[in-house]
Protein backbone atom coordinates (compact mmCIF):
# COMPACT_ATOMS: atom_id res chain seq x y z
CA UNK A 1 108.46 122.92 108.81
CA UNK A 2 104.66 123.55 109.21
CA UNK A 3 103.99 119.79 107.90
CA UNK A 4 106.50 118.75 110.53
CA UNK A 5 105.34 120.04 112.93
CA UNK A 6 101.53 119.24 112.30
CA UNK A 7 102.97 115.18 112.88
CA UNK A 8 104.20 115.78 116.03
CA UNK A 9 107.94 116.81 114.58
CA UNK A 10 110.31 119.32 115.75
CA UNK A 11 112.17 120.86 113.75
CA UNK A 12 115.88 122.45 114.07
CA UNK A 13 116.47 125.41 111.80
CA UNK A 14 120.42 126.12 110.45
CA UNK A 15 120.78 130.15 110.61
CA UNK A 16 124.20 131.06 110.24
CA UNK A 17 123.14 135.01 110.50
CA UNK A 18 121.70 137.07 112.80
CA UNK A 19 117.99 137.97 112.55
CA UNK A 20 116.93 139.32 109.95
CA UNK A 21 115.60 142.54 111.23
CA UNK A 22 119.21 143.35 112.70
CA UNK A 23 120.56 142.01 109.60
CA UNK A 24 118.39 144.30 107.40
CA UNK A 25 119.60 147.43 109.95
CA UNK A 26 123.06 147.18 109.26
CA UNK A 27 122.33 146.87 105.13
CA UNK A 28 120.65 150.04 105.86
CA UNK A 29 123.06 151.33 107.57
CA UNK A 30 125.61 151.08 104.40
CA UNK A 31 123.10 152.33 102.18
CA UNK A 32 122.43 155.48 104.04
CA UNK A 33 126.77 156.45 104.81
CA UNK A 34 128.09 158.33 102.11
CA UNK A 35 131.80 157.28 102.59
CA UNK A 36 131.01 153.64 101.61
CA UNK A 37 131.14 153.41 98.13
CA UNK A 38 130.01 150.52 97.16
CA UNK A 39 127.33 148.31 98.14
CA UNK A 40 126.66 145.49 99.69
CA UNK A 41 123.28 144.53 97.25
CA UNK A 42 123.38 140.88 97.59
CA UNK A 43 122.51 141.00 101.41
CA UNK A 44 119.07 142.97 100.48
CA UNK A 45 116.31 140.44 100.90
CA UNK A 46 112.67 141.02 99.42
CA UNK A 47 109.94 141.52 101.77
CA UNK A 48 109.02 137.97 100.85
CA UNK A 49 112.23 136.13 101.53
CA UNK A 50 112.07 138.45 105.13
CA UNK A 51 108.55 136.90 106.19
CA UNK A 52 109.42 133.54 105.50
CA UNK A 53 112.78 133.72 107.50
CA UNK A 54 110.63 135.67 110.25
CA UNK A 55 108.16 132.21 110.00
CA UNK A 56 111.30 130.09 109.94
CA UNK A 57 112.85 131.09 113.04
CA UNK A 58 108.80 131.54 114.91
CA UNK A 59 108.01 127.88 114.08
CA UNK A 60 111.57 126.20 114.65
CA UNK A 61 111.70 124.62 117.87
CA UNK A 62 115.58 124.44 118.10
CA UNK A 63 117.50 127.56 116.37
CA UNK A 64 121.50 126.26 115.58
CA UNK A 65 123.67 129.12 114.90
CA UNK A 66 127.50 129.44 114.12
CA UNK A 67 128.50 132.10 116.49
CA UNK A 68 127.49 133.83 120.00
CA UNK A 69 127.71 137.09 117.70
CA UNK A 70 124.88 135.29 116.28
CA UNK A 71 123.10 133.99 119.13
CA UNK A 72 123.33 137.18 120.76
CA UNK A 73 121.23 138.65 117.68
CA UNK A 74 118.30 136.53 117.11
């Protein structure tokens, strides 16, 4: 995307999830209630893949989503 856009591109990014911080909060949220017994551990993303999808969605000029739940999250 960077490359991209250094030439003048734009760039549309495909997020078919709500940001990642609100994302992270409702992981969290599971984690931390007793009653749920198990857990949702593939929807825990490393502070790595969280930086880059925080770059993704800063640099994208156009954000497509799937949903207004979505939209009304990022």
């Amino acid at each position: 995307m960077k490359k991209n856009k250094k030439f003048g591109g734009k760039c549309i990014l495909e997020h078919p999830m709500p940001y990642v911080d609100y994302w992270m909060g409702v992981n969290e949220s599971f984690y931390r209630d007793p009653d749920i017994l198990i857990k949702p551990g593939y929807s825990r993303f490393s502070r790595g893949v969280i930086k880059r999808m925080k770059e993704e969605c800063s640099t994208a000029d156009f954000i497509q989503v799937h949903s207004s739940f979505v939209r009304g999250h990022l």
